[in-house]
Each structure stands twice: as C-alpha cells, then as structure tokens.
C-alpha atoms as a PDB file:
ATOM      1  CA  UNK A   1     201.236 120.076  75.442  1.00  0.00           C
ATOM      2  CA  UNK A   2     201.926 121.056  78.973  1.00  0.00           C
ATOM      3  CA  UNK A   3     205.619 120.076  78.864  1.00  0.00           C
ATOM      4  CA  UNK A   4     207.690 122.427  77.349  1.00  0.00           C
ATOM      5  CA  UNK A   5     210.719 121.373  75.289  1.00  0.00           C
ATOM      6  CA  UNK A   6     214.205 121.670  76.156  1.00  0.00           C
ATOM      7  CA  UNK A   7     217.053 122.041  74.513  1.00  0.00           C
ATOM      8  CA  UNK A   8     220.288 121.273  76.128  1.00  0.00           C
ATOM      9  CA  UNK A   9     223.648 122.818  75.406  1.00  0.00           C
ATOM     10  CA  UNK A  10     226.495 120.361  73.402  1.00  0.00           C
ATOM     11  CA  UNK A  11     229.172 120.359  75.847  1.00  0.00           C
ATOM     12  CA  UNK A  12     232.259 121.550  74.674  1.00  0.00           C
ATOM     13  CA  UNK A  13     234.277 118.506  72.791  1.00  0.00           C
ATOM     14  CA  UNK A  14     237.450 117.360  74.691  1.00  0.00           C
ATOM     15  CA  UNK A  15     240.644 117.682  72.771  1.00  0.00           C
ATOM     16  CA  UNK A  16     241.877 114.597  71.439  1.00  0.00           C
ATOM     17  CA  UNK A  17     245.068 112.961  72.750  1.00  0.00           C
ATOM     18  CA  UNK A  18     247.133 111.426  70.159  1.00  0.00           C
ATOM     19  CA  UNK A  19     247.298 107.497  71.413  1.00  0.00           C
ATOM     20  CA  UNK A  20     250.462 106.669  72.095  1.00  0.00           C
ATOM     21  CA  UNK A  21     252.376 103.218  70.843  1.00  0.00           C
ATOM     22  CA  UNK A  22     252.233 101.508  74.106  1.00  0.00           C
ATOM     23  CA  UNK A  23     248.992 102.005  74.605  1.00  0.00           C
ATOM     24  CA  UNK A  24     247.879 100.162  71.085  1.00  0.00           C
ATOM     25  CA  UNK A  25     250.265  97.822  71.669  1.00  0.00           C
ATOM     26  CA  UNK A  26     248.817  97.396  75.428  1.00  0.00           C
ATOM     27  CA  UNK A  27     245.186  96.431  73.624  1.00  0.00           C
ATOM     28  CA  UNK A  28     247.033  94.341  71.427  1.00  0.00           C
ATOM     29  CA  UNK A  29     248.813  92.494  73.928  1.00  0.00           C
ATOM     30  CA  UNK A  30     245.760  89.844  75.667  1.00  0.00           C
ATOM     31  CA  UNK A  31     245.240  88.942  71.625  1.00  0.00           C
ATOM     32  CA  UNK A  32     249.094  87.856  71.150  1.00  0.00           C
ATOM     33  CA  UNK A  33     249.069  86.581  74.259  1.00  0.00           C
ATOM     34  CA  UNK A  34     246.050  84.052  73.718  1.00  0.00           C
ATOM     35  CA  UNK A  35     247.690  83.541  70.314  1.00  0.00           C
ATOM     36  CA  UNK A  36     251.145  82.354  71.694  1.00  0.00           C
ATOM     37  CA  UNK A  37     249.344  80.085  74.442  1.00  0.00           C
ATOM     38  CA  UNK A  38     247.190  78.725  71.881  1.00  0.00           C
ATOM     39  CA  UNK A  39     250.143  78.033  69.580  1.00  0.00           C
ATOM     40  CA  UNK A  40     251.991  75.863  72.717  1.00  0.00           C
ATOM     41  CA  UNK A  41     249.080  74.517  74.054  1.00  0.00           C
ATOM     42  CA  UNK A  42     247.302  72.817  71.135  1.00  0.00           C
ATOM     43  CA  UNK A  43     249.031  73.432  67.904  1.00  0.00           C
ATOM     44  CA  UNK A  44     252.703  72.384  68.533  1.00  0.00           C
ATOM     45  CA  UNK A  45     251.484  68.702  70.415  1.00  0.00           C
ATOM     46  CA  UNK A  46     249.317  68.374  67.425  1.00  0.00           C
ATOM     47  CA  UNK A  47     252.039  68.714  65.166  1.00  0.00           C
ATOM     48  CA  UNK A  48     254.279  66.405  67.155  1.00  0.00           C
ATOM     49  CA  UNK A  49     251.768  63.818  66.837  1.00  0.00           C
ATOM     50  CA  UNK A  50     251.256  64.043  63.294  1.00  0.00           C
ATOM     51  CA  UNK A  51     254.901  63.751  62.760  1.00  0.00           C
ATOM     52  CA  UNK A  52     255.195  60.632  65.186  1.00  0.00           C
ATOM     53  CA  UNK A  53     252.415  59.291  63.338  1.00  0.00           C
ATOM     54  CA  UNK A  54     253.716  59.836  59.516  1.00  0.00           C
ATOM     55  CA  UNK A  55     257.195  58.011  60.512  1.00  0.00           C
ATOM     56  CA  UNK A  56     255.343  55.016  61.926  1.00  0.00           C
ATOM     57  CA  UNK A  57     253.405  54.878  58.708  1.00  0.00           C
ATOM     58  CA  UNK A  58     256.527  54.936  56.873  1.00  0.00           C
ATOM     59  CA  UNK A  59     258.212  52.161  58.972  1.00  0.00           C
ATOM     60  CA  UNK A  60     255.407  49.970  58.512  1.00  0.00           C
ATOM     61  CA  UNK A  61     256.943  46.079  57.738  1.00  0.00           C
ATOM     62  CA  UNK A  62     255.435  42.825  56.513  1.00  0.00           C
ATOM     63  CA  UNK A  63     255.085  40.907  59.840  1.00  0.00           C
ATOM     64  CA  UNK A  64     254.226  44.049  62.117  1.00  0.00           C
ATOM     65  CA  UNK A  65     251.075  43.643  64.358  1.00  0.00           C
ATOM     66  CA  UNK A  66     249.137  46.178  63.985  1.00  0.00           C
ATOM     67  CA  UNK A  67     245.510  47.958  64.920  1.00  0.00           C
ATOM     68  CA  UNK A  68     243.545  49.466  62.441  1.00  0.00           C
ATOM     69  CA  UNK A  69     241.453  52.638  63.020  1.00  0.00           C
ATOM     70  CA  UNK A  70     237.997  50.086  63.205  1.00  0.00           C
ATOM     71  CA  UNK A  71     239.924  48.499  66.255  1.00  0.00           C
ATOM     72  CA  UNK A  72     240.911  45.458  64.049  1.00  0.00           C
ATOM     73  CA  UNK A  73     243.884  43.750  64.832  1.00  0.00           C
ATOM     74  CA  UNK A  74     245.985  41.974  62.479  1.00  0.00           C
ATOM     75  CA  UNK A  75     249.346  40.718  61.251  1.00  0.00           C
ATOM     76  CA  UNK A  76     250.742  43.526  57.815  1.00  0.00           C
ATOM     77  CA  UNK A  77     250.829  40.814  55.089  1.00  0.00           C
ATOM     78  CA  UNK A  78     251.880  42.563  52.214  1.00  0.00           C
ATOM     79  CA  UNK A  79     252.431  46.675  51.608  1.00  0.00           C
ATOM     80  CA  UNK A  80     251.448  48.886  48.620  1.00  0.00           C
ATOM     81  CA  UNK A  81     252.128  52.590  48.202  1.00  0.00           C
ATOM     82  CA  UNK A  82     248.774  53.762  49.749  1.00  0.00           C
ATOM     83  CA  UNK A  83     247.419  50.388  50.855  1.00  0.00           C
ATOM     84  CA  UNK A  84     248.344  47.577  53.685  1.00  0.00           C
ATOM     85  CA  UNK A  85     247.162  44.585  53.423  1.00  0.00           C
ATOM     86  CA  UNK A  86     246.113  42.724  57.080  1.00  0.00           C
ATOM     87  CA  UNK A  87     245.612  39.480  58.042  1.00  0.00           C
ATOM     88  CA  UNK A  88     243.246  39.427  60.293  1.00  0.00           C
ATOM     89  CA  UNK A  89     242.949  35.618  61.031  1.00  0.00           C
ATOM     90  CA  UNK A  90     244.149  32.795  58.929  1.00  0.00           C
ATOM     91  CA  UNK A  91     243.222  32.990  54.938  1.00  0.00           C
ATOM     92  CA  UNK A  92     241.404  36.418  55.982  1.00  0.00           C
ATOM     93  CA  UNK A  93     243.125  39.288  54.851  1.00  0.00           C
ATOM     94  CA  UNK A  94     241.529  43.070  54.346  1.00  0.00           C
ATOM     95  CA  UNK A  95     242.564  46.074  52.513  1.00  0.00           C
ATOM     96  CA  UNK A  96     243.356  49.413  54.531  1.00  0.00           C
ATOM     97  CA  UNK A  97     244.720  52.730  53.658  1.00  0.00           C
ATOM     98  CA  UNK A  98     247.801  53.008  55.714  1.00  0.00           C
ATOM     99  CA  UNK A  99     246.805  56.331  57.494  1.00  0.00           C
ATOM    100  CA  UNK A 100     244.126  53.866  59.153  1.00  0.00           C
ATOM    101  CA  UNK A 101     247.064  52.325  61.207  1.00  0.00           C
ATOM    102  CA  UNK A 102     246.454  53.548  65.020  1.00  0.00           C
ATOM    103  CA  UNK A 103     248.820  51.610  66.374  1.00  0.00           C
ATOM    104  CA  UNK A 104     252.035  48.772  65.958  1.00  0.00           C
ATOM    105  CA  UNK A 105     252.143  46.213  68.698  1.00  0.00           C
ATOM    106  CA  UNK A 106     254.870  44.623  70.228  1.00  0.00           C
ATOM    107  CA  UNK A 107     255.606  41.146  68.267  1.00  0.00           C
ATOM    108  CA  UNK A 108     253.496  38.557  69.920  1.00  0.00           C
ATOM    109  CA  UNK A 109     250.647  40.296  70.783  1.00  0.00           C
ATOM    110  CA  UNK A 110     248.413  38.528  67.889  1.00  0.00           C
ATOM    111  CA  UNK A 111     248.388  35.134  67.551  1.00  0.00           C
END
C-alpha cells in the first residue's frame, strides 16, 4: 500500500557467440579423460584376470591340488564338462562347478 511498484527495464540481450569446436570439445575433455583412466585403471586388470583365470580353468588335471571358492582344499579326482570332482580327504569327494576353483597349488601341498 505504501510501496509503490517498480518496474525495471529488460536489459538489452547480448549477442550470441557461435561456440566454437574447441571449446565443446574443451567441456568434453575431463569426461574422456575420466573415461580413459577408468578404462586402464579398473577395466583392463579386470579383464586380465578373467583371462588368467579362464586358462587355469581350462588346464585343470586329475591330480592338481586345488582350493575351492569355500576355502576347501582338495586333490581334482575326476573332471566333467562343467563339474570337478575333489577329494577332499580319503573316500570324501565333493562336486564343484569349475569356476569355483580359486586357486592350483604346487604338488605337495595336500596330503
């Protein structure tokens, strides 16, 4: 009631500069950046490892000692396409799937 209303004036609109390429591809840059670090950093090991991993699956022998993803240890008694069979002590013998194999131990190791 006591305050009168005012009205401001637009300010004249700036012209538009047309963006250049370097400059998008200077705000794209911190993106491929994080992109190619992230690639080296935890994709490519990953991959490694998953290769390592596959070929000792595939050289799996009868007779290998091996530990099972449960942290069994045991001695490969026989092989099937998707299944190992490991003795785990004498007369004892379990059925895995042969991506549970962590690890093969030197010969020896289980007695």
């Amino acid at each position: 009631m006591f305050i009168s209303q005012a009205f401001a004036q637009a300010a004249p609109a700036a012209p538009a500069a047309p963006e250049s390429f370097f400059g998008s591809l200077g705000s794209m840059l911190p993106l491929l950046l994080m992109f190619v670090v992230l690639y080296f950093v935890m994709i490519r090991p990953q991959m490694k490892r998953q290769k390592e991993h596959k070929a000792m699956i595939d050289a799996l022998a009868k007779g290998d000692e091996v530990v099972v993803g449960g942290g069994l240890i045991g001695r490969v008694a026989k092989l099937g396409e998707s299944i190992v069979h490991v003795e785990v002590a004498s007369g004892v013998e379990i059925q895995v799937q042969r991506s549970s194999v962590v690890q093969v131990l030197p010969k020896g190791t289980f007695k």
